[in-house]
C-alpha atoms as a PDB file:
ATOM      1  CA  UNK A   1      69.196  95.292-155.225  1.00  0.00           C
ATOM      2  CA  UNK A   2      67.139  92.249-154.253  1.00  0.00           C
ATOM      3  CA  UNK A   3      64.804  92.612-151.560  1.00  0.00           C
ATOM      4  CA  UNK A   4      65.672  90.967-148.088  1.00  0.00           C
ATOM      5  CA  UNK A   5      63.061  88.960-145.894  1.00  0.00           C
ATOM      6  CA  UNK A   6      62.834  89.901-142.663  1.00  0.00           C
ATOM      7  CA  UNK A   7      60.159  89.825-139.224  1.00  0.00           C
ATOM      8  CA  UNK A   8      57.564  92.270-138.723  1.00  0.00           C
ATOM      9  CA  UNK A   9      56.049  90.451-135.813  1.00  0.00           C
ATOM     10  CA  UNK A  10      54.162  87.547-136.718  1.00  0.00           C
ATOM     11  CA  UNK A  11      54.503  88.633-140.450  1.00  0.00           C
ATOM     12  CA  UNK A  12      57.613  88.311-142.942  1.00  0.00           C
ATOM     13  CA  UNK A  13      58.112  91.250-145.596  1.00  0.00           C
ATOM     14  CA  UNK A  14      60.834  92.102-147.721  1.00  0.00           C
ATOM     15  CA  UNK A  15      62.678  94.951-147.476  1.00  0.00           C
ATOM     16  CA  UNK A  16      63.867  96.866-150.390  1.00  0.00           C
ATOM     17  CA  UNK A  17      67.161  98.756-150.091  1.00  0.00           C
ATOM     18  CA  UNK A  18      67.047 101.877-152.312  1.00  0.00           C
ATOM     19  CA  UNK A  19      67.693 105.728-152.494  1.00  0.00           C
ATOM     20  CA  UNK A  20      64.988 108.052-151.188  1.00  0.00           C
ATOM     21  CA  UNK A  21      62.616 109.730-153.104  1.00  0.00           C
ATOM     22  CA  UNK A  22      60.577 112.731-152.476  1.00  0.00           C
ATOM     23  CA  UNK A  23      57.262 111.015-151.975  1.00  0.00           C
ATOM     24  CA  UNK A  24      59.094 109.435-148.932  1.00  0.00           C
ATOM     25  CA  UNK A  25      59.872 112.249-147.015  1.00  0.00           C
ATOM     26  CA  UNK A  26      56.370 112.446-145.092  1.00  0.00           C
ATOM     27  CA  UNK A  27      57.111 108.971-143.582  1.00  0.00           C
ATOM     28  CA  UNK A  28      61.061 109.201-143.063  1.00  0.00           C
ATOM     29  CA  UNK A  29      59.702 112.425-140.975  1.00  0.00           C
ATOM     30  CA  UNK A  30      57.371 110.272-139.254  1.00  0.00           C
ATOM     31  CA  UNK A  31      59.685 108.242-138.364  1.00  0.00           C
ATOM     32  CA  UNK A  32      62.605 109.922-136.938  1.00  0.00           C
ATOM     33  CA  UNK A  33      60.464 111.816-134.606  1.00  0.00           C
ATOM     34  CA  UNK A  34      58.599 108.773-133.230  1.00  0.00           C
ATOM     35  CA  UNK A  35      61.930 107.303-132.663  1.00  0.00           C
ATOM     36  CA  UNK A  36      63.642 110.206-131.581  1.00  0.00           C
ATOM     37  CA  UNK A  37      60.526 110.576-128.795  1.00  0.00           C
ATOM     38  CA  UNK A  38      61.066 107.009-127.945  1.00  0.00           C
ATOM     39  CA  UNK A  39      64.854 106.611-128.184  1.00  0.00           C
ATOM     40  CA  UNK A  40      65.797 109.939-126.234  1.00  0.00           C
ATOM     41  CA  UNK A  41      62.741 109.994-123.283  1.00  0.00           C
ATOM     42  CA  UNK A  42      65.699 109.392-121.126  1.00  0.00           C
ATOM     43  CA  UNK A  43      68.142 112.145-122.337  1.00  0.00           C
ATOM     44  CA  UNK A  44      65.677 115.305-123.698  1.00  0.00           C
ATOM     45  CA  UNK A  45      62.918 116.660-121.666  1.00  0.00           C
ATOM     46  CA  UNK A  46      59.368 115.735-122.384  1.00  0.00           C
ATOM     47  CA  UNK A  47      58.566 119.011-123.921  1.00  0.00           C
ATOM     48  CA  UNK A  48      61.043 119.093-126.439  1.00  0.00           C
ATOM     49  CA  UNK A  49      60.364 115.556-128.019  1.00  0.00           C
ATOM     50  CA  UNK A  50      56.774 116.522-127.909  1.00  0.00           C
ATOM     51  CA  UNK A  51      56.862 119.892-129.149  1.00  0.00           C
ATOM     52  CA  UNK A  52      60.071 121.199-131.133  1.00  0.00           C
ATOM     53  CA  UNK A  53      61.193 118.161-131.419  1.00  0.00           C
ATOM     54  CA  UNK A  54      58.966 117.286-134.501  1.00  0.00           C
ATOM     55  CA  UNK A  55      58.961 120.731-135.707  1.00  0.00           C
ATOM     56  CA  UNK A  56      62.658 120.705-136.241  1.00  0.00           C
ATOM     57  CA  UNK A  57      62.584 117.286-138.161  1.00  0.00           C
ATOM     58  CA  UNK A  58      59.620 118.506-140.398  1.00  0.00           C
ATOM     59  CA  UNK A  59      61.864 121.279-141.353  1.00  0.00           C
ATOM     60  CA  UNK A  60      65.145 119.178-141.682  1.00  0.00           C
ATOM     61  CA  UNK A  61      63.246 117.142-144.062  1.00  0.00           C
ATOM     62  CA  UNK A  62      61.518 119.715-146.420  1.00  0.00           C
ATOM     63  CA  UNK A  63      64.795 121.143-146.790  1.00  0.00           C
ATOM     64  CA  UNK A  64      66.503 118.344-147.536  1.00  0.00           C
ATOM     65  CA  UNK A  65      63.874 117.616-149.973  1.00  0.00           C
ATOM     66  CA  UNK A  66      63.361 120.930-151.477  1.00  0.00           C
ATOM     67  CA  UNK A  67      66.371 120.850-152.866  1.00  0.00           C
ATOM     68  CA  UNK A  68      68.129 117.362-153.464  1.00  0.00           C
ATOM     69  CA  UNK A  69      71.676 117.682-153.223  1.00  0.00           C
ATOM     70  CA  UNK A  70      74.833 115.719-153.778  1.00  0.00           C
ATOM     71  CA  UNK A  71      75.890 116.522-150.618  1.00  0.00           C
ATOM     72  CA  UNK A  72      73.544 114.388-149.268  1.00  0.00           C
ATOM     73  CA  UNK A  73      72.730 110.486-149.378  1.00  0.00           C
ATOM     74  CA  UNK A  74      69.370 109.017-148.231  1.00  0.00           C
ATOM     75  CA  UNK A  75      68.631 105.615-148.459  1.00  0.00           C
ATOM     76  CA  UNK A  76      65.397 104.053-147.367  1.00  0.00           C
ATOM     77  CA  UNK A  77      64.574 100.342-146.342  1.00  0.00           C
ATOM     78  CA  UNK A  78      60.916 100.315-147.985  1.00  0.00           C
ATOM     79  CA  UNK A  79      58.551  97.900-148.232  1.00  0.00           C
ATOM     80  CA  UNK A  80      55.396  98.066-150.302  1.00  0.00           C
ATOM     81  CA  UNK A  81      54.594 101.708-149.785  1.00  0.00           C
ATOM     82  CA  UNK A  82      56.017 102.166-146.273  1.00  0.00           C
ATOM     83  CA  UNK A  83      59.072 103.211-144.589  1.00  0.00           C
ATOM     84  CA  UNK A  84      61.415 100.814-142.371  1.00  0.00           C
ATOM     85  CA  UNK A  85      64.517 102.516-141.541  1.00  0.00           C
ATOM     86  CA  UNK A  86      66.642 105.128-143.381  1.00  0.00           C
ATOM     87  CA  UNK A  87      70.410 106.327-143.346  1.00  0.00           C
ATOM     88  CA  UNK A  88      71.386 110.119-144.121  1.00  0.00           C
ATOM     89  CA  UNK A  89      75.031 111.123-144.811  1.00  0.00           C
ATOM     90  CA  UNK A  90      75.893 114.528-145.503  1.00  0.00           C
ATOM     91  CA  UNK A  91      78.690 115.352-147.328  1.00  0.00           C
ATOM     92  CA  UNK A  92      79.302 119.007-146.189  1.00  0.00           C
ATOM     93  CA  UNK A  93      78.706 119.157-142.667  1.00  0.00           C
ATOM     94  CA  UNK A  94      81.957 118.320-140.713  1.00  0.00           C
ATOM     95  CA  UNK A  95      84.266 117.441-142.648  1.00  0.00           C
ATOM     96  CA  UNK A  96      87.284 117.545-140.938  1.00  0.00           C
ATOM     97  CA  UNK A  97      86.385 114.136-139.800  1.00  0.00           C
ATOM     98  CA  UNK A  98      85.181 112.287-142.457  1.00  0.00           C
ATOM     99  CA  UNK A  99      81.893 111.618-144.098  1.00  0.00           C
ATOM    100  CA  UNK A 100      78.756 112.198-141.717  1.00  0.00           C
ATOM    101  CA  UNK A 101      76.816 109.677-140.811  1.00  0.00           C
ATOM    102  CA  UNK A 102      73.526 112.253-139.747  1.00  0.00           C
ATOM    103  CA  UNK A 103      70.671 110.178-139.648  1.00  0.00           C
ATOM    104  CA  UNK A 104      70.500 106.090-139.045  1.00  0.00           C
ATOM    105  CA  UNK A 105      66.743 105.120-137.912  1.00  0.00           C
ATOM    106  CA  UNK A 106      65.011 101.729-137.601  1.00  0.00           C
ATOM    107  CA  UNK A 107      61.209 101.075-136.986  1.00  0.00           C
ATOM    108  CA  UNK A 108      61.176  99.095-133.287  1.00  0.00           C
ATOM    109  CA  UNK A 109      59.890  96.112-135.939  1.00  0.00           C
ATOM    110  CA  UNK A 110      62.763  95.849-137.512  1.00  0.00           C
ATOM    111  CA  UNK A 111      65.344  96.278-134.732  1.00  0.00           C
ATOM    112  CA  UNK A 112      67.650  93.396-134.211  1.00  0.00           C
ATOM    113  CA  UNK A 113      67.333  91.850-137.548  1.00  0.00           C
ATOM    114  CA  UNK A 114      70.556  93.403-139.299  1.00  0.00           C
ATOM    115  CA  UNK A 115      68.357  96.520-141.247  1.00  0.00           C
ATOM    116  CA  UNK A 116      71.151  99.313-139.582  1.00  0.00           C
ATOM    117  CA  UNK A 117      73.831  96.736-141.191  1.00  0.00           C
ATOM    118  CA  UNK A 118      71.936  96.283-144.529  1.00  0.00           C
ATOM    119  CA  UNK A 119      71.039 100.151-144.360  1.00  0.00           C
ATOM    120  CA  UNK A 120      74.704 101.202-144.167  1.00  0.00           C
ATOM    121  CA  UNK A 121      76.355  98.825-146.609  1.00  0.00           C
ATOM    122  CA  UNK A 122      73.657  99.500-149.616  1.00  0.00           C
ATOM    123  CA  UNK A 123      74.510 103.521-149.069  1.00  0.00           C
ATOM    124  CA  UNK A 124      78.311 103.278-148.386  1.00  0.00           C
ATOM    125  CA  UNK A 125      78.276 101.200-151.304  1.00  0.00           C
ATOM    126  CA  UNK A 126      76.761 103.568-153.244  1.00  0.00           C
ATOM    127  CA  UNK A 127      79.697 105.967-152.113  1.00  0.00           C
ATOM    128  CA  UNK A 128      81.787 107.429-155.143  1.00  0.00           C
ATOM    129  CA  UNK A 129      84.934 105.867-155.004  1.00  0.00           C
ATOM    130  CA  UNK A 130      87.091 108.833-154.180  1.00  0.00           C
ATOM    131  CA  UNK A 131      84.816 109.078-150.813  1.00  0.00           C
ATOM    132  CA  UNK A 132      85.662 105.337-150.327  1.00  0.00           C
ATOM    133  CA  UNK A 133      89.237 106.173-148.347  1.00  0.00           C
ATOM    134  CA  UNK A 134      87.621 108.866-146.269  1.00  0.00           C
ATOM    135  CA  UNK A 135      86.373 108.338-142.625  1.00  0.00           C
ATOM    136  CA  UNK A 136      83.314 108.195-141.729  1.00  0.00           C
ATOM    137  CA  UNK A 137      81.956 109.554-138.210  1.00  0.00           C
ATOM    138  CA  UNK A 138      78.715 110.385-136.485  1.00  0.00           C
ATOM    139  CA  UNK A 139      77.188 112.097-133.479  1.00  0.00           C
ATOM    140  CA  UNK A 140      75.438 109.280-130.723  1.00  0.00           C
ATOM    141  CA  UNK A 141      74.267 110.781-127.205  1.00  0.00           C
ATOM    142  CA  UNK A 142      76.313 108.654-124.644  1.00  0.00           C
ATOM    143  CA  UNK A 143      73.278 107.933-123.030  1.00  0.00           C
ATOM    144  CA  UNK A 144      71.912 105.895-125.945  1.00  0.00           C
ATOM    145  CA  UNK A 145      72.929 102.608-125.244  1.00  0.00           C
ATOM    146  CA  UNK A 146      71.007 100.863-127.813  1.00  0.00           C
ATOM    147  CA  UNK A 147      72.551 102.795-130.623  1.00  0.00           C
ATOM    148  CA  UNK A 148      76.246 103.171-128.704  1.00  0.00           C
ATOM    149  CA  UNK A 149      76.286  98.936-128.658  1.00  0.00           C
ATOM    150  CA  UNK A 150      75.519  98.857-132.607  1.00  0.00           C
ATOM    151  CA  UNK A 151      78.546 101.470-133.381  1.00  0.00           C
ATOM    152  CA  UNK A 152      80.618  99.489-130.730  1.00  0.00           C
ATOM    153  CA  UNK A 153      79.976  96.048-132.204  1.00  0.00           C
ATOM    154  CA  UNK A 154      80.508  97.817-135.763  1.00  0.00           C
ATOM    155  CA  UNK A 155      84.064  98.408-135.016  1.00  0.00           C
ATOM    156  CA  UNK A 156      84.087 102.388-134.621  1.00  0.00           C
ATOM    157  CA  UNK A 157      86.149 104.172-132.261  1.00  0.00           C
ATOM    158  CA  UNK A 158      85.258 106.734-129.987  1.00  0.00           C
ATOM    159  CA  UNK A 159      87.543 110.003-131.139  1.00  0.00           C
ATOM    160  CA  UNK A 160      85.897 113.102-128.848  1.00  0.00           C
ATOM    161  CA  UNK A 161      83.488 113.598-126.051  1.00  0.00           C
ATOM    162  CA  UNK A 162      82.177 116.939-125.759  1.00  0.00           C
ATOM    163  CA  UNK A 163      78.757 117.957-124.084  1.00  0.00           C
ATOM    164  CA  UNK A 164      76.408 120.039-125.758  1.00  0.00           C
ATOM    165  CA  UNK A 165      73.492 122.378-125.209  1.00  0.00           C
ATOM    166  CA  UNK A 166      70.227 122.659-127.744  1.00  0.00           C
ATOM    167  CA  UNK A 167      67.303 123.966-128.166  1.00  0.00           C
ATOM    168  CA  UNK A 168      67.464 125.717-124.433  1.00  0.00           C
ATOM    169  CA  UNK A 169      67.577 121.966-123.349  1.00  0.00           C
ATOM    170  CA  UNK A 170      70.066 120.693-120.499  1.00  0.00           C
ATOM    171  CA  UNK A 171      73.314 119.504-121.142  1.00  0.00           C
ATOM    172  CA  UNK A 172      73.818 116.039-122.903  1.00  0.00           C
ATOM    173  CA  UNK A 173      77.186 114.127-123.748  1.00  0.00           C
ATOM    174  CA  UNK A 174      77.848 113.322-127.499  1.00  0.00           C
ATOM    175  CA  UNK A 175      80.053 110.959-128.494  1.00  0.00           C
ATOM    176  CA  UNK A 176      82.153 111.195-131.486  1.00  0.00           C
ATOM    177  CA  UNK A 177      82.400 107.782-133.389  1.00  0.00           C
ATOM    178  CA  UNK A 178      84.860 107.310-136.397  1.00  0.00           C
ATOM    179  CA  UNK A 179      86.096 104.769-138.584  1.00  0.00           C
ATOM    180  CA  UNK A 180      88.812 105.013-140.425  1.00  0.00           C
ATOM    181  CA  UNK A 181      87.635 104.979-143.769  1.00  0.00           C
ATOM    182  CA  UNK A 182      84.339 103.923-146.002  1.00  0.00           C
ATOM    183  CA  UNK A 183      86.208 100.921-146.896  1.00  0.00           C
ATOM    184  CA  UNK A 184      87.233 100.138-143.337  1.00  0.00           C
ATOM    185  CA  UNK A 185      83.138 100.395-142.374  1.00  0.00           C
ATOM    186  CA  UNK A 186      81.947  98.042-145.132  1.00  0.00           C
ATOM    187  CA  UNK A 187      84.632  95.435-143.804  1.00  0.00           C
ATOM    188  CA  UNK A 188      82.722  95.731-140.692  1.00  0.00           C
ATOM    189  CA  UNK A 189      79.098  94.870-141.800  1.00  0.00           C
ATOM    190  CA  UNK A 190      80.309  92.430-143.825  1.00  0.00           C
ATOM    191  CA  UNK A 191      81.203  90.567-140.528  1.00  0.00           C
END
């Protein structure tokens, strides 16, 4: 997979699109919790981002890690040594409705410069070709605009609302996005 040039402020780097590897994990970690503290200081209480917030991601990761899995595909957007953004679908986990999207996380660097896009295509691509007709769906809090607008422009659909309680935390709404097949999602960010 070439590399792909892109902005990191007054800089250009190019991204590599590839499949995680262990020595990644510390930084993918890193990275979904400083994201998750920034992206979801509106919806989750202070003390949870700050506290359990990056205990539970340290232990999603080392057991992701621990223990690769085909029922899981990471795929990183690295450059030199470093981390950019990185995509997690699971496999297992919910399955009535599709493939899981778990995980899609950009550094605020590389926001707005098609690495979500780039992220998704290189992994759905990677899909085995029986998975290639199956939906694919994912969890966004309703409250995340930012990441609601990218699955909006991306063509999903929203299939179920539901609110949900974690971690002792007050309610927040989920929402349920879904397209209708891997196929039907690589259409999209080919747009």
């Amino acid at each position: 997979m070439p590399p792909v040039q892109v902005r990191a402020g007054r800089s250009v780097v190019m991204l590599q699109y590839r499949p995680a590897v262990s020595s990644d994990m510390q930084m993918i970690v890193q990275l979904h919790v400083s994201i998750g503290q920034s992206a979801y200081a509106h919806i989750l209480p202070e003390a949870y981002l700050k506290h359990t917030l990056p205990i539970e991601k340290q232990e999603l990761w080392e057991k992701r890690f621990a223990a690769p899995s085909p029922g899981h595909l990471i795929f990183v957007a690295s450059y030199g040594a470093e981390i950019g953004g990185f995509c997690c679908f699971d496999f297992n986990e919910e399955t009535e409705f599709g493939t899981y999207l778990h995980n899609l996380y950009v550094s605020p660097q590389f926001q707005g410069q098609g690495v979500a896009k780039s992220l998704l295509h290189h992994a759905v691509s990677a899909f085995e070709a029986s998975r290639k007709d199956l939906p694919i769906h994912l969890l966004a809090f309703a409250k995340n605009a930012v990441a609601t607008a990218v699955y909006d422009r991306l063509g999903g659909t929203v299939i179920e609302r539901s609110e949900v309680v974690r971690a002792g935390n007050p309610p927040v709404e989920l929402l349920r996005y879904q397209w209708p097949s891997a196929d039907a999602l690589l259409e999209k960010l080919g747009d």
